[in-house]
Protein backbone atom coordinates (compact mmCIF):
# COMPACT_ATOMS: atom_id res chain seq x y z
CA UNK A 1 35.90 11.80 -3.84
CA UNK A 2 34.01 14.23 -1.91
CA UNK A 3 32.90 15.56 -5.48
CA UNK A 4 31.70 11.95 -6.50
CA UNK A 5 29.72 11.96 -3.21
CA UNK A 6 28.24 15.27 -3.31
CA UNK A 7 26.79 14.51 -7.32
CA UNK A 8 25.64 10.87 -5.93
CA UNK A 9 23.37 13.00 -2.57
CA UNK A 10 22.38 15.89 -5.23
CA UNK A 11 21.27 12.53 -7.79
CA UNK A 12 19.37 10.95 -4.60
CA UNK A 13 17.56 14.39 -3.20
CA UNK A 14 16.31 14.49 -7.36
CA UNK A 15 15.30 10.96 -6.88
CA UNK A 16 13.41 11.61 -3.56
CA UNK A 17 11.62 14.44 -5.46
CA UNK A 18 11.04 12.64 -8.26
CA UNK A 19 9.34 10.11 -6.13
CA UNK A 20 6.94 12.86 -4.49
CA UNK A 21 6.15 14.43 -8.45
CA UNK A 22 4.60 10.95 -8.67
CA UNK A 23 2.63 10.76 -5.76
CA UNK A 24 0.38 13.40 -7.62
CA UNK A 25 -0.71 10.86 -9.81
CA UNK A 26 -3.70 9.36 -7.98
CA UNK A 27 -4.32 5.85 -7.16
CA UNK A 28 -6.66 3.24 -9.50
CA UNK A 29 -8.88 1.38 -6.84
CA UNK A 30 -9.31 -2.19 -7.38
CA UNK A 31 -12.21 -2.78 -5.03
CA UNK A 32 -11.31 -6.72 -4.37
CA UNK A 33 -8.38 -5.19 -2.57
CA UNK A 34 -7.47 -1.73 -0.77
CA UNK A 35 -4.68 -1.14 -2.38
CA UNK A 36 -4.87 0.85 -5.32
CA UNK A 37 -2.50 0.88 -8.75
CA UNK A 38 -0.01 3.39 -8.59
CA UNK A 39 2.50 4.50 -10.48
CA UNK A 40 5.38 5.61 -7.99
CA UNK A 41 6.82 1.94 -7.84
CA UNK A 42 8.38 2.99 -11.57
CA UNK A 43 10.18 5.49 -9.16
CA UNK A 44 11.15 3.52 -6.53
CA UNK A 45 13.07 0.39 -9.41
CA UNK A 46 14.53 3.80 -11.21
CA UNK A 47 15.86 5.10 -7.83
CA UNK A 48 17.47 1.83 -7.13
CA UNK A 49 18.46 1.11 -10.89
CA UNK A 50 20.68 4.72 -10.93
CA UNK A 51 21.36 4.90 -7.21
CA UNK A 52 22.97 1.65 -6.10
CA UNK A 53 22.32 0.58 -2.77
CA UNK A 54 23.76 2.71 -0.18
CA UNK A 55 22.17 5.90 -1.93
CA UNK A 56 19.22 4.61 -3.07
CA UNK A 57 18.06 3.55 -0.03
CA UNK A 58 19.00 7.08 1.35
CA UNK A 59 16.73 8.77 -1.39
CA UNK A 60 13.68 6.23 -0.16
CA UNK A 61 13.77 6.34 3.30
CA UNK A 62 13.93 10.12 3.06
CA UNK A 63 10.84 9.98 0.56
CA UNK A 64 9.40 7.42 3.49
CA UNK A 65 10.26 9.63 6.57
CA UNK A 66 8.44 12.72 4.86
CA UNK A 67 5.61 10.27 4.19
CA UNK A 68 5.45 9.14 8.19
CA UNK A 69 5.31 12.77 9.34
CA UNK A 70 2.58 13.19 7.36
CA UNK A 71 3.30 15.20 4.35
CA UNK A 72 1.13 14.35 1.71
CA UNK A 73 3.67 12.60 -1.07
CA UNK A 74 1.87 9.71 -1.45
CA UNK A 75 -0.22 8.68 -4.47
CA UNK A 76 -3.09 10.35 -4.20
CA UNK A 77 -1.71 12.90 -1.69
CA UNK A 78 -2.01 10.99 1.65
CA UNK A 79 0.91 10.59 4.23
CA UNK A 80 0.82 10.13 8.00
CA UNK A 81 1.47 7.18 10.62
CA UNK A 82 -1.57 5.78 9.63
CA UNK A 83 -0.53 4.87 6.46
CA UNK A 84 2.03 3.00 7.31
CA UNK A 85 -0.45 1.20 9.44
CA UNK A 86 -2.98 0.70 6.80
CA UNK A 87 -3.49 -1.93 4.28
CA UNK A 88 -0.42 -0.35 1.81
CA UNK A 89 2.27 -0.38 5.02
CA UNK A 90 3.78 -3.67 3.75
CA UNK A 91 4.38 -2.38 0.77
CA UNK A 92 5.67 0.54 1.89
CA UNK A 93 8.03 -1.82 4.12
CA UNK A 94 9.13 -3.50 0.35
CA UNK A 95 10.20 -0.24 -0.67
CA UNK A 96 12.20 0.65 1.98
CA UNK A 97 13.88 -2.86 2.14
CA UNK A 98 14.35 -3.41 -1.54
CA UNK A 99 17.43 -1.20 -2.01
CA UNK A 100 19.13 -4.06 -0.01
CA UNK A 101 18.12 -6.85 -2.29
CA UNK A 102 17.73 -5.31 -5.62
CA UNK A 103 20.79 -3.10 -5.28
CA UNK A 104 23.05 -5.34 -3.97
CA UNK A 105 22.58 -8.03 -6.06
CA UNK A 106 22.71 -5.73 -9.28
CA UNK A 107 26.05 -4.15 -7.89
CA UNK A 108 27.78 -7.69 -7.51
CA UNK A 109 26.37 -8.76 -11.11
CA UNK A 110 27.47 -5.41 -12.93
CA UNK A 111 30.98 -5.96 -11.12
CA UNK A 112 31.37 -9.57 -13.06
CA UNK A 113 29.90 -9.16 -16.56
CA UNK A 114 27.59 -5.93 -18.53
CA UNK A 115 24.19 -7.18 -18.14
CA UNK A 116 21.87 -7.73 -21.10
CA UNK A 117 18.95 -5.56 -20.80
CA UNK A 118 17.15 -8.88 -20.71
CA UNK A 119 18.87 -10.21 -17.69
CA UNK A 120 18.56 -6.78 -16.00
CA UNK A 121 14.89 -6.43 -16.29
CA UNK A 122 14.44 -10.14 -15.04
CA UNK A 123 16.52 -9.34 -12.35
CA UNK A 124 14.69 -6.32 -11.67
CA UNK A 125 11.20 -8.28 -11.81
CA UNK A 126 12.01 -10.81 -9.75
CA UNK A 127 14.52 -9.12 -6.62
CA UNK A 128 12.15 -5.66 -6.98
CA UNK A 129 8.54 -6.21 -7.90
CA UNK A 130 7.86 -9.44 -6.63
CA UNK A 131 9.69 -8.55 -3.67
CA UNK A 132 7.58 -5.60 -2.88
CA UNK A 133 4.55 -7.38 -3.76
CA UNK A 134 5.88 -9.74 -1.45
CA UNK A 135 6.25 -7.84 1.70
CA UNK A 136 3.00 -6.14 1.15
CA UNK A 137 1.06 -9.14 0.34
CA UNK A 138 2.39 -10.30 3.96
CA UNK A 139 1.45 -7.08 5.31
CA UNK A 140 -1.88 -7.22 4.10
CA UNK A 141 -2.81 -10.52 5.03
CA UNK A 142 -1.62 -9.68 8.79
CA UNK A 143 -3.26 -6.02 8.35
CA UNK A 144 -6.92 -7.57 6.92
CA UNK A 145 -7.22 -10.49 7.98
CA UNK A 146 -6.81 -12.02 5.00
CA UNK A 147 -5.41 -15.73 4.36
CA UNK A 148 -1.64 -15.14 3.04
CA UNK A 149 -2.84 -16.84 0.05
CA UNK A 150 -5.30 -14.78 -1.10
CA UNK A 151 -3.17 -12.05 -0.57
CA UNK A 152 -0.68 -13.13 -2.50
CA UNK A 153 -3.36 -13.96 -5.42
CA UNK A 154 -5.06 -10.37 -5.19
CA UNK A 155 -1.06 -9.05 -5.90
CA UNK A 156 -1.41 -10.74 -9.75
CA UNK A 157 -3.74 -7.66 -10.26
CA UNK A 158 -0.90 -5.46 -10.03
CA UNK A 159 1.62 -8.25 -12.42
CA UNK A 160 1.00 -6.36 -15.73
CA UNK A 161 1.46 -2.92 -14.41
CA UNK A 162 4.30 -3.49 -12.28
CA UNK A 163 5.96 -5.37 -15.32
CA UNK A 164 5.64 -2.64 -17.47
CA UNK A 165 7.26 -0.33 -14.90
CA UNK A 166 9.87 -2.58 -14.45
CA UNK A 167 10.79 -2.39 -17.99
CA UNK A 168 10.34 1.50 -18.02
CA UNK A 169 12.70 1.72 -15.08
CA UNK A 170 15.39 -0.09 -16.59
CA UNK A 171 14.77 1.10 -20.30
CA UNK A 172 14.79 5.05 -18.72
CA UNK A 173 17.94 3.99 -16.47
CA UNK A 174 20.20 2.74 -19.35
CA UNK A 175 19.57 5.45 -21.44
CA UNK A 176 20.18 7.60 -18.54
CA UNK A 177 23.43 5.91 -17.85
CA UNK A 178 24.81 6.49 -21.03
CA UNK A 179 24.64 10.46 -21.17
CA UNK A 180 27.91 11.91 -20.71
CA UNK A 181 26.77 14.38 -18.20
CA UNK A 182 25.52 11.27 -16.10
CA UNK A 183 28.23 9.11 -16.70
CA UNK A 184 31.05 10.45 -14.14
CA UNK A 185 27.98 9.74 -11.36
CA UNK A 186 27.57 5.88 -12.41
């Protein structure tokens, strides 16, 4: 048990670092909107996809706590309260609240059938990107003064990207699952 626990906190501290290696990648301004493409939401799914909830959200809050004190692990090497203030804070929010939703309902799923890779990366879509792009689009609308629904339009930018993470996530995570070196973790 305790062994199980310790290779699950060891898993989520790689996770959390994992998450920060990707904040060196910078962000891809938009201009219509001041939030920028990134790439450490493929991160955040993958966290959630190996992690489960309870762990998961361990590994992001950590990443999101280092963020807040203002070490620079987010894309493009910014971090502080003022982020969290800023036009990205909702999304931000998304990430920390998404181990709830995405990880519990893959958890009760996996416990009734195997999922299709199909079904997972729906599921992973729908209860993790849109999600995020959800809470951010909310965010951002409060935060700019923006109507909610153009908000939520200026998020379709980020549809193709985010859907191609999604599918990296849970491509990388299955393989991932299946190495016998992993699979005493899972």
């Amino acid at each position: 048990m305790t062994s199980q626990r310790t290779k699950k906190l060891t898993l989520a501290a790689m996770m959390t670092a994992i998450l920060i290696i990707l904040g060196f990648f910078p962000g891809i301004p938009l201009g219509f909107i001041p939030v920028p493409i990134i790439i450490q939401n493929l991160g955040i799914l993958l966290t959630i996809e190996l992690l489960g909830t309870k762990y998961s959200l361990l590994s992001i809050g950590l990443f999101l706590v280092l963020a807040l004190f203002g070490l620079p692990v987010l894309s493009g090497g910014r971090g502080g309260f003022a982020v969290f203030l800023g036009p990205t804070g909702g999304y931000l929010l998304g990430w920390l609240l998404v181990p709830l939703v995405l990880g519990t309902i893959l958890h009760i799923l996996k416990q009734h059938q195997h999922l299709s890779w199909w079904l997972e990366f729906i599921i992973v879509v729908v209860a993790g990107v849109l999600f995020i792009d959800l809470i951010g689009s909310i965010w951002l609308s409060v935060q700019s003064h923006m109507p909610l629904g153009t908000a939520l339009i200026s998020n379709l930018a980020f549809l193709p990207g985010d859907i191609i993470k999604a599918c990296l996530a849970v491509f990388l995570a299955r393989r991932l699952r299946k190495l016998p070196s992993l699979q005493t973790i899972f």
